[in-house]
PDB file of N, CA and C in Angstrom:
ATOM      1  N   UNK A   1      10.798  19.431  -6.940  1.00  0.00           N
ATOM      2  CA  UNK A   1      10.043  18.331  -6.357  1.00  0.00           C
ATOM      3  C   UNK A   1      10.988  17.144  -6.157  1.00  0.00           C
ATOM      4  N   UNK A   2      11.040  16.407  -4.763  1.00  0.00           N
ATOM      5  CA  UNK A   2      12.064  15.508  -4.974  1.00  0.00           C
ATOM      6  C   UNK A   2      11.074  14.338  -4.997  1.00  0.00           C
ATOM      7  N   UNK A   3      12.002  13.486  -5.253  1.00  0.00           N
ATOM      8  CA  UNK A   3      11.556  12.080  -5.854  1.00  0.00           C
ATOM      9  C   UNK A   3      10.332  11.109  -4.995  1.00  0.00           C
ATOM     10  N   UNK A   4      10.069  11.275  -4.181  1.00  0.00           N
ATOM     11  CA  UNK A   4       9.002  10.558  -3.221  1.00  0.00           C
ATOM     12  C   UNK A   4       7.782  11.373  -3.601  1.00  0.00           C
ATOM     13  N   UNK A   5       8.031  12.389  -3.820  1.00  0.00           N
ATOM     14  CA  UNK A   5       6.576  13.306  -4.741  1.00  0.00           C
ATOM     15  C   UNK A   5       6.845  13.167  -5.862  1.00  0.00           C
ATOM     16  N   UNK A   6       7.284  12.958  -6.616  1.00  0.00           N
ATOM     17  CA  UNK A   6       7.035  12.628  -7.542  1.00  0.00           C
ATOM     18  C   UNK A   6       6.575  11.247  -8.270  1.00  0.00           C
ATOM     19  N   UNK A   7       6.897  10.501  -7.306  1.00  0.00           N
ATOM     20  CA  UNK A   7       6.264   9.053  -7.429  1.00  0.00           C
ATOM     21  C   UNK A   7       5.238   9.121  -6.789  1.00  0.00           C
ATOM     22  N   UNK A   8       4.674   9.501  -5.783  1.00  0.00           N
ATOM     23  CA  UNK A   8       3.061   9.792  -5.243  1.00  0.00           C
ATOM     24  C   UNK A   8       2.659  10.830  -6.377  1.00  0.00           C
ATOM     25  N   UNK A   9       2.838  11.707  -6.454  1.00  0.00           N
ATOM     26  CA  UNK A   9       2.099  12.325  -7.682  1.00  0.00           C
ATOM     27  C   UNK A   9       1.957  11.596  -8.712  1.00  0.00           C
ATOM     28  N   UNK A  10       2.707  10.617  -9.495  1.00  0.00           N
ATOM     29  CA  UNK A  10       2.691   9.966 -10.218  1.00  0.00           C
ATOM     30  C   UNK A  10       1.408   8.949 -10.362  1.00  0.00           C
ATOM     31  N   UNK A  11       0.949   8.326  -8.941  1.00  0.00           N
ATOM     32  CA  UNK A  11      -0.235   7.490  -8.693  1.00  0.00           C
ATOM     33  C   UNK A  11      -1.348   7.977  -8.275  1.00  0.00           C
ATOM     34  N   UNK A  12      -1.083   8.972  -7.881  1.00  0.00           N
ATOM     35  CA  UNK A  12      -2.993  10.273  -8.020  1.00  0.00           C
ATOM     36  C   UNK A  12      -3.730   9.069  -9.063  1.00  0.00           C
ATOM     37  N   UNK A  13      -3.918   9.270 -10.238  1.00  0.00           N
ATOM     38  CA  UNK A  13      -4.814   8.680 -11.248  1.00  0.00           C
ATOM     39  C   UNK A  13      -5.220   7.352 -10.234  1.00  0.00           C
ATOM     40  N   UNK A  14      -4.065   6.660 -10.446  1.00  0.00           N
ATOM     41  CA  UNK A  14      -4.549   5.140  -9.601  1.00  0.00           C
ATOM     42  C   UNK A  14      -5.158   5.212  -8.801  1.00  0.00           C
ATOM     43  N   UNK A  15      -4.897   6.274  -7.489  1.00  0.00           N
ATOM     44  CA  UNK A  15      -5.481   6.207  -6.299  1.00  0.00           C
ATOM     45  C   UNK A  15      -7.380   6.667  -6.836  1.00  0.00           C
ATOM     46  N   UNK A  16      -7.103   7.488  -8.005  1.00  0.00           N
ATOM     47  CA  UNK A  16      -8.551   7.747  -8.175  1.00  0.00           C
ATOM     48  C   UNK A  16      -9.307   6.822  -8.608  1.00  0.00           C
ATOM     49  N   UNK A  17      -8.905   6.100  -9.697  1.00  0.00           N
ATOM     50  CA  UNK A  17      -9.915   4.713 -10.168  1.00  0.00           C
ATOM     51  C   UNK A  17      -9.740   3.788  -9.191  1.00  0.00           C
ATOM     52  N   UNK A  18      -8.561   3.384  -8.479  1.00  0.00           N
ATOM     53  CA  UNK A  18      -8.908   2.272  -7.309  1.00  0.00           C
ATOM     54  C   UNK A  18     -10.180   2.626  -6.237  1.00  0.00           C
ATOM     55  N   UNK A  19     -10.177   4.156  -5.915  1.00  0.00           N
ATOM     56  CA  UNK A  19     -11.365   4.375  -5.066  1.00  0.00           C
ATOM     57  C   UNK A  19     -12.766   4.657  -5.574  1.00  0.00           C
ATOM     58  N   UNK A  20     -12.603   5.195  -7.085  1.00  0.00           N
ATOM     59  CA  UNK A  20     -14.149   5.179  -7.866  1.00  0.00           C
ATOM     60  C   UNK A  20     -14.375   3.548  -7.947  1.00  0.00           C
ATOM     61  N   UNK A  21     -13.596   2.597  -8.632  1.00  0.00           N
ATOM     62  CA  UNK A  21     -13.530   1.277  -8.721  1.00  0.00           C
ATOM     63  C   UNK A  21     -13.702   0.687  -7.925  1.00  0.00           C
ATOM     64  N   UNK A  22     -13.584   0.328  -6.285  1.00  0.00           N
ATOM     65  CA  UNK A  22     -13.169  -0.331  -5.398  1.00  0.00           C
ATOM     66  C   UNK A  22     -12.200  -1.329  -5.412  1.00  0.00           C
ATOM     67  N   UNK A  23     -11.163  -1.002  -6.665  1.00  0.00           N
ATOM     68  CA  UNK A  23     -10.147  -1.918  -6.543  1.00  0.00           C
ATOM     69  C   UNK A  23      -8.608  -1.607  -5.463  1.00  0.00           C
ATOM     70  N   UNK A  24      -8.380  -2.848  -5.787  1.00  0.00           N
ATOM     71  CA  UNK A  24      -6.913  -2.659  -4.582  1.00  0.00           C
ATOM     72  C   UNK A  24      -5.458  -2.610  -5.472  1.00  0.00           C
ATOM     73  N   UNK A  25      -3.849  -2.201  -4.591  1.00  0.00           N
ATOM     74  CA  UNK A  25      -2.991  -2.282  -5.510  1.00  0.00           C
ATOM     75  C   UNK A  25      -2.903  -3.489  -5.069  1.00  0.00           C
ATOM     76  N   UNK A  26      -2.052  -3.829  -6.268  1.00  0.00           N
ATOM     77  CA  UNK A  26      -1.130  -5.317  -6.026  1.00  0.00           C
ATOM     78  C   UNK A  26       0.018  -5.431  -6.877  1.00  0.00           C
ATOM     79  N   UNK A  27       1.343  -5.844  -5.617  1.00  0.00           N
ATOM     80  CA  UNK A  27       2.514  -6.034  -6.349  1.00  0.00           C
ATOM     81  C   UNK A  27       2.829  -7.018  -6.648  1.00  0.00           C
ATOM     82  N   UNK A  28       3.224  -7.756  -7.769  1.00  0.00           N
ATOM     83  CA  UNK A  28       3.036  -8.971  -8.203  1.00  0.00           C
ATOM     84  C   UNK A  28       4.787  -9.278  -8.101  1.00  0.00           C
ATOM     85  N   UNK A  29       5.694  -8.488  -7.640  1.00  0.00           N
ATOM     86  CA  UNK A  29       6.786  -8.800  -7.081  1.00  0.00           C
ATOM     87  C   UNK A  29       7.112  -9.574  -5.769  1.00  0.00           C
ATOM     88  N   UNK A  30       5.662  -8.886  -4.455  1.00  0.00           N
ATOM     89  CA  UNK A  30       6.340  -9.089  -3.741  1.00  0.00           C
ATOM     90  C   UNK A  30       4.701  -9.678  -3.116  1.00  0.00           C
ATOM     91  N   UNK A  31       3.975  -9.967  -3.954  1.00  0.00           N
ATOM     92  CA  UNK A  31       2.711 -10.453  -3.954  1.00  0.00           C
ATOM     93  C   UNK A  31       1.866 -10.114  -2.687  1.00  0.00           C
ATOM     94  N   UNK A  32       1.843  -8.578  -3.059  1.00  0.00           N
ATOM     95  CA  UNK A  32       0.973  -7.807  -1.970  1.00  0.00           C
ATOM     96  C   UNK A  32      -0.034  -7.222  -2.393  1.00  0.00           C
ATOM     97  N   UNK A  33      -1.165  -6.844  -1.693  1.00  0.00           N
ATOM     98  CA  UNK A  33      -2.475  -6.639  -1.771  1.00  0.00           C
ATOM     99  C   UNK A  33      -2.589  -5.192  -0.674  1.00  0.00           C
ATOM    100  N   UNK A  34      -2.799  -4.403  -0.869  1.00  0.00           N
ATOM    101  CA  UNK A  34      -2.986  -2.822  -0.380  1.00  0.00           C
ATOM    102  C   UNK A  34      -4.575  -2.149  -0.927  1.00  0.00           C
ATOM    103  N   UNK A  35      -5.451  -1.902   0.169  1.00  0.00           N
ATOM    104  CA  UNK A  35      -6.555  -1.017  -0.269  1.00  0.00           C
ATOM    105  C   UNK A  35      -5.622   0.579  -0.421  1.00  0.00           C
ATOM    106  N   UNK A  36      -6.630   1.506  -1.228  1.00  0.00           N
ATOM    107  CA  UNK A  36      -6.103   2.838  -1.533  1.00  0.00           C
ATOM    108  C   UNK A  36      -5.654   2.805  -0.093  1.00  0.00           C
ATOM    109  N   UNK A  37      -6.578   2.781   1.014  1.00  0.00           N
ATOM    110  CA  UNK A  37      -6.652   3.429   2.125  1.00  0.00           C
ATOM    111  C   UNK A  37      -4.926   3.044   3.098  1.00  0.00           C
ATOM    112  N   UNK A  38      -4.888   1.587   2.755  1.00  0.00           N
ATOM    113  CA  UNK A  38      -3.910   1.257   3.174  1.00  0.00           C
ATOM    114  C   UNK A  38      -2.930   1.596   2.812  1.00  0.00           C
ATOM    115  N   UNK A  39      -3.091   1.775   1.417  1.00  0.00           N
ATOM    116  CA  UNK A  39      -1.512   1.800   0.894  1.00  0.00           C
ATOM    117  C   UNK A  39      -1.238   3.561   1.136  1.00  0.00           C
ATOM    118  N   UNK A  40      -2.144   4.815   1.193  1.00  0.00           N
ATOM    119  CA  UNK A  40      -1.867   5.951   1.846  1.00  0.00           C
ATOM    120  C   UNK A  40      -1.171   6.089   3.512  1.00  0.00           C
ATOM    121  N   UNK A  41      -2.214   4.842   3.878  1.00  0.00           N
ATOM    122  CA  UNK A  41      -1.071   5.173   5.114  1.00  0.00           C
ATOM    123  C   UNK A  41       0.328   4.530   5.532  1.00  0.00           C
ATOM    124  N   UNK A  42       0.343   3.622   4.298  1.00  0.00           N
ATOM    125  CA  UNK A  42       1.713   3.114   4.288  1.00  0.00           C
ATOM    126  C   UNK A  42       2.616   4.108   3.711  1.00  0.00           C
ATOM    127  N   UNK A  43       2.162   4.686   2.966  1.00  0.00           N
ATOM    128  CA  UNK A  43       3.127   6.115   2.279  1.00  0.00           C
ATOM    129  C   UNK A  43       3.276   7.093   3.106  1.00  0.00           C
ATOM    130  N   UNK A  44       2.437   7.448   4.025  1.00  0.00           N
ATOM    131  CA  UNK A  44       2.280   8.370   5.320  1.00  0.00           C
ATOM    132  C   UNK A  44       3.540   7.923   5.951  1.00  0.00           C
ATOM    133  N   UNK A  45       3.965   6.725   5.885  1.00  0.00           N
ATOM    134  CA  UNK A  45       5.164   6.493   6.986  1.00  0.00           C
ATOM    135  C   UNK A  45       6.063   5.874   6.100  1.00  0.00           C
ATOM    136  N   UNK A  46       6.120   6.341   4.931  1.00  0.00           N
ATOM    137  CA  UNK A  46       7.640   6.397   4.301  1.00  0.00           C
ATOM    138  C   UNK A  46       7.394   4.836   3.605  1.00  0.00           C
ATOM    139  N   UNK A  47       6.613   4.497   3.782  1.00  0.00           N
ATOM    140  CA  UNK A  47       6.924   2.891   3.237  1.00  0.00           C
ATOM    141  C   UNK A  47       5.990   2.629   1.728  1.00  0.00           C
ATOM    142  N   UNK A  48       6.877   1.589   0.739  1.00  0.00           N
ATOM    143  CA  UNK A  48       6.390   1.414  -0.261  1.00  0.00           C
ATOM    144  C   UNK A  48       5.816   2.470  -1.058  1.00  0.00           C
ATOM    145  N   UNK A  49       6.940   2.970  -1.231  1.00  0.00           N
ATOM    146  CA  UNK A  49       6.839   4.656  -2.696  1.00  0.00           C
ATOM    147  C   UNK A  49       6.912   4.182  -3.491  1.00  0.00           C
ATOM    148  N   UNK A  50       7.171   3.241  -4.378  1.00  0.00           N
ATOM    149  CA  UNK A  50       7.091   2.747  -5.893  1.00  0.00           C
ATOM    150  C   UNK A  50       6.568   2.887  -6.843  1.00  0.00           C
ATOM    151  N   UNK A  51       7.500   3.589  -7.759  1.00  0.00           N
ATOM    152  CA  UNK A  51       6.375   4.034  -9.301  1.00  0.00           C
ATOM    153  C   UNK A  51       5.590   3.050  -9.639  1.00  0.00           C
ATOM    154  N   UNK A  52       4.671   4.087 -10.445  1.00  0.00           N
ATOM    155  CA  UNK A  52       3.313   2.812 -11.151  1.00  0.00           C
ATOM    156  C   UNK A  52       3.700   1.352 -11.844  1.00  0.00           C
ATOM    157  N   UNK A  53       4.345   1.682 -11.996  1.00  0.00           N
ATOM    158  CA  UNK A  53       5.296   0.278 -12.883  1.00  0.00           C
ATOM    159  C   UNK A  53       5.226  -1.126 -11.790  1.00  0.00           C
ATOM    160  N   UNK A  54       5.330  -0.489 -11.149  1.00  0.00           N
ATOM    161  CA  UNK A  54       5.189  -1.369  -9.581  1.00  0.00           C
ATOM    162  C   UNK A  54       3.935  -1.766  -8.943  1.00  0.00           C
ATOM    163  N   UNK A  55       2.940  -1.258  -9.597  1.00  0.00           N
ATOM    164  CA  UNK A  55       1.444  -1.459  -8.690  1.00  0.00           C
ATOM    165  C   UNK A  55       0.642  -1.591 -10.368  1.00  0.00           C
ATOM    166  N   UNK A  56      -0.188  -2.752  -9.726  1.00  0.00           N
ATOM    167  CA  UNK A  56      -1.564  -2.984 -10.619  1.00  0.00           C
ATOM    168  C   UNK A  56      -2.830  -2.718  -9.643  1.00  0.00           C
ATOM    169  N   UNK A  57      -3.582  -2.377 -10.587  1.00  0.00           N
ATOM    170  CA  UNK A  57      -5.045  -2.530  -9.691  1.00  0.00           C
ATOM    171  C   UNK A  57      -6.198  -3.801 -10.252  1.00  0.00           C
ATOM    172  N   UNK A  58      -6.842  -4.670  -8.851  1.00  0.00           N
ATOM    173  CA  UNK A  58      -6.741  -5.284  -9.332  1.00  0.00           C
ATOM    174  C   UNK A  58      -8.713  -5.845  -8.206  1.00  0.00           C
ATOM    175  N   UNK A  59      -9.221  -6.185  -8.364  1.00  0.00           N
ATOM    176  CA  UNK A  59     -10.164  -6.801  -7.725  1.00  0.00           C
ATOM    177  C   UNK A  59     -10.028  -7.361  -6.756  1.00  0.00           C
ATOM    178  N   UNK A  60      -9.720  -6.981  -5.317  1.00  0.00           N
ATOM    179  CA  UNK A  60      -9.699  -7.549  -3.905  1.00  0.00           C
ATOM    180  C   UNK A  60     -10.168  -8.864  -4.029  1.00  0.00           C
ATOM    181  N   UNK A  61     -11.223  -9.737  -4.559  1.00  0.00           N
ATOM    182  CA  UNK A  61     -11.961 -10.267  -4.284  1.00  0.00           C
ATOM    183  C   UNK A  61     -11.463 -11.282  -5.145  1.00  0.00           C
ATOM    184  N   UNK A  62     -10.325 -11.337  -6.288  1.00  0.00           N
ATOM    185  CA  UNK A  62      -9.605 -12.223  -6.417  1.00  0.00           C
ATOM    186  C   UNK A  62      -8.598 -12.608  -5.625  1.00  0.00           C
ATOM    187  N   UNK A  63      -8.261 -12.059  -4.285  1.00  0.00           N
ATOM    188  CA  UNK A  63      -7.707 -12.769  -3.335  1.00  0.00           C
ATOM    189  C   UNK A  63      -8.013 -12.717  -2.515  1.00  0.00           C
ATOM    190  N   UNK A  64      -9.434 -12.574  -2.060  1.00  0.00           N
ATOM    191  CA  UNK A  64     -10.229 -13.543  -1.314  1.00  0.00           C
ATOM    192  C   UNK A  64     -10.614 -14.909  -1.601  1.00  0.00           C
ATOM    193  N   UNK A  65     -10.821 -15.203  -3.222  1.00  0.00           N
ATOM    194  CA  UNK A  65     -11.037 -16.288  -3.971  1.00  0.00           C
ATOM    195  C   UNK A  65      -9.916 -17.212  -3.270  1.00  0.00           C
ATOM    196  N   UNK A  66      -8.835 -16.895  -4.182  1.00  0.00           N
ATOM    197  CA  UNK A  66      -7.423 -17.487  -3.691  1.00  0.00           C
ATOM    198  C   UNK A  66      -7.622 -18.087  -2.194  1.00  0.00           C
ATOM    199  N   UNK A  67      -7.450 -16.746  -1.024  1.00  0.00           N
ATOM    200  CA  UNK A  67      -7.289 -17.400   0.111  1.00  0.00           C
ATOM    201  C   UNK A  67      -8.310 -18.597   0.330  1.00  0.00           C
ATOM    202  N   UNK A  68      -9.637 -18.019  -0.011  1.00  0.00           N
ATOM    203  CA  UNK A  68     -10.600 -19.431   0.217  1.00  0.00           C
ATOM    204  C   UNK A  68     -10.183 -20.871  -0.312  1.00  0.00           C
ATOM    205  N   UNK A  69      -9.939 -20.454  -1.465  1.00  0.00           N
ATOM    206  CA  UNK A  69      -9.574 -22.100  -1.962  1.00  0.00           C
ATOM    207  C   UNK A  69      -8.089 -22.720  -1.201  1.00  0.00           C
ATOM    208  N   UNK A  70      -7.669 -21.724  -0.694  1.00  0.00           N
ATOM    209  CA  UNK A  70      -6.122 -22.432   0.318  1.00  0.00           C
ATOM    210  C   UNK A  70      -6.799 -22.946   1.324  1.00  0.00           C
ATOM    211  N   UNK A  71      -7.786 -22.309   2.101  1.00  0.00           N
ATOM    212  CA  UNK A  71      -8.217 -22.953   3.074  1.00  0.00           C
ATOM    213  C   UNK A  71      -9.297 -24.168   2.697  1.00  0.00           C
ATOM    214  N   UNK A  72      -9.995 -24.513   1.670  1.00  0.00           N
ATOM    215  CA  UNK A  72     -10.592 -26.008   1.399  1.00  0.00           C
ATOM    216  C   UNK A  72      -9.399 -26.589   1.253  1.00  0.00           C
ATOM    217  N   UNK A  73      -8.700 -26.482   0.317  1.00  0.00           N
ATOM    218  CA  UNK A  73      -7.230 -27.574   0.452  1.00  0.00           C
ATOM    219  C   UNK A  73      -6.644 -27.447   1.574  1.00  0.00           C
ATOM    220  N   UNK A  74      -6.598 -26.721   2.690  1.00  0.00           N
ATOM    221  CA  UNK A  74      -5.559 -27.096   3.666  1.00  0.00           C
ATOM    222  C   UNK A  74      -6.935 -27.882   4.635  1.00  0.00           C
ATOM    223  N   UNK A  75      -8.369 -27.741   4.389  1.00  0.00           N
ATOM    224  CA  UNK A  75      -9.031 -28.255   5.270  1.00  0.00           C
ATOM    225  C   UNK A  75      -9.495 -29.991   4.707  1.00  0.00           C
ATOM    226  N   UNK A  76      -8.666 -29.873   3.427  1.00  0.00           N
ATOM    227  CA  UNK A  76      -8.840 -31.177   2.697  1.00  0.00           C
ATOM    228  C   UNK A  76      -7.616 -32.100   3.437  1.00  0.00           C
ATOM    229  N   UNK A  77      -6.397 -31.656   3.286  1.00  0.00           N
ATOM    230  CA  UNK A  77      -5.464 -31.636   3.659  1.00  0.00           C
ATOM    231  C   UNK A  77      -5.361 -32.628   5.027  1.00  0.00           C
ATOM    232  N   UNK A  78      -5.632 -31.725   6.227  1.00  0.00           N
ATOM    233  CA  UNK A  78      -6.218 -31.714   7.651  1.00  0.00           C
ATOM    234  C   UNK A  78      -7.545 -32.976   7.991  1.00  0.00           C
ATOM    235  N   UNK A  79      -7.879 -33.279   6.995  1.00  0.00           N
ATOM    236  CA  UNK A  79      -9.123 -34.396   7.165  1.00  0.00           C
ATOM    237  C   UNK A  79      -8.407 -35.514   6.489  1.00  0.00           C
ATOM    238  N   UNK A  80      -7.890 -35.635   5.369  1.00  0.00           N
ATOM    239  CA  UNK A  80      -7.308 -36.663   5.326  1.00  0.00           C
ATOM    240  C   UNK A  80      -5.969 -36.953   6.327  1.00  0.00           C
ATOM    241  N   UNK A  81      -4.916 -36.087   6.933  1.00  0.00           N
ATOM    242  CA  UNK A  81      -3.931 -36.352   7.815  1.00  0.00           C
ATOM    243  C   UNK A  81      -4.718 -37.314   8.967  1.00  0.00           C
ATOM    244  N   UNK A  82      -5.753 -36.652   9.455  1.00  0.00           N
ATOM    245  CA  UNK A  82      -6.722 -37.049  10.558  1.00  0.00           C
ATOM    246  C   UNK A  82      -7.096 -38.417  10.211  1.00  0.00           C
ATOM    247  N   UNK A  83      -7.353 -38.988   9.341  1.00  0.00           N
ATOM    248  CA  UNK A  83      -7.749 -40.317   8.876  1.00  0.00           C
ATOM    249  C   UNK A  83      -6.894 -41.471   9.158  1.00  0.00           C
ATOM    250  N   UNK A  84      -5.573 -41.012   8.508  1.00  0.00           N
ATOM    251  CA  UNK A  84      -4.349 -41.689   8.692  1.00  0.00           C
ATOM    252  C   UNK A  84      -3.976 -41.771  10.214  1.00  0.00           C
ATOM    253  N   UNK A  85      -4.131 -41.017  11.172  1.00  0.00           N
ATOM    254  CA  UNK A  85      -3.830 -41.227  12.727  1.00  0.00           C
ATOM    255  C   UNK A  85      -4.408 -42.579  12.970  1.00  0.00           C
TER     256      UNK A  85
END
């Protein structure tokens, strides 16, 4: 078995509780967010093989949180710039 199967074999388990779970991976290296679905077809084309060591699973919906609150501060942001004109 060479090494790209063996690191996908390696994340079977993950891929199974991320899809019983509905959670997503996330690399906290390179601060990315991948559904199972996505991150299979990113492996489909050679990209991002990284042992488990490399991926958490993690609640999508904490970075939806995140993005929302970037956008009240950047819309906080944007209303006060506007003031100052």
């Amino acid at each position: 078995m060479d090494e790209k199967a063996k690191i996908l074999n390696s994340l079977k388990y993950m891929f199974d509780v991320a899809e019983k779970e509905g959670l997503w991976f996330y690399c906290s290296y390179q601060d990315m967010w991948f559904s199972p679905k996505e991150l299979k077809e990113e492996h489909a084309n050679g990209k991002f093989i990284w042992g488990e060591t490399n991926w958490m699973l993690r609640d999508p919906f904490e970075k939806l949180k995140q993005l929302e609150n970037v956008r009240i501060n950047m819309d906080k942001t944007i209303c006060e710039f506007k003031k100052r004109m």
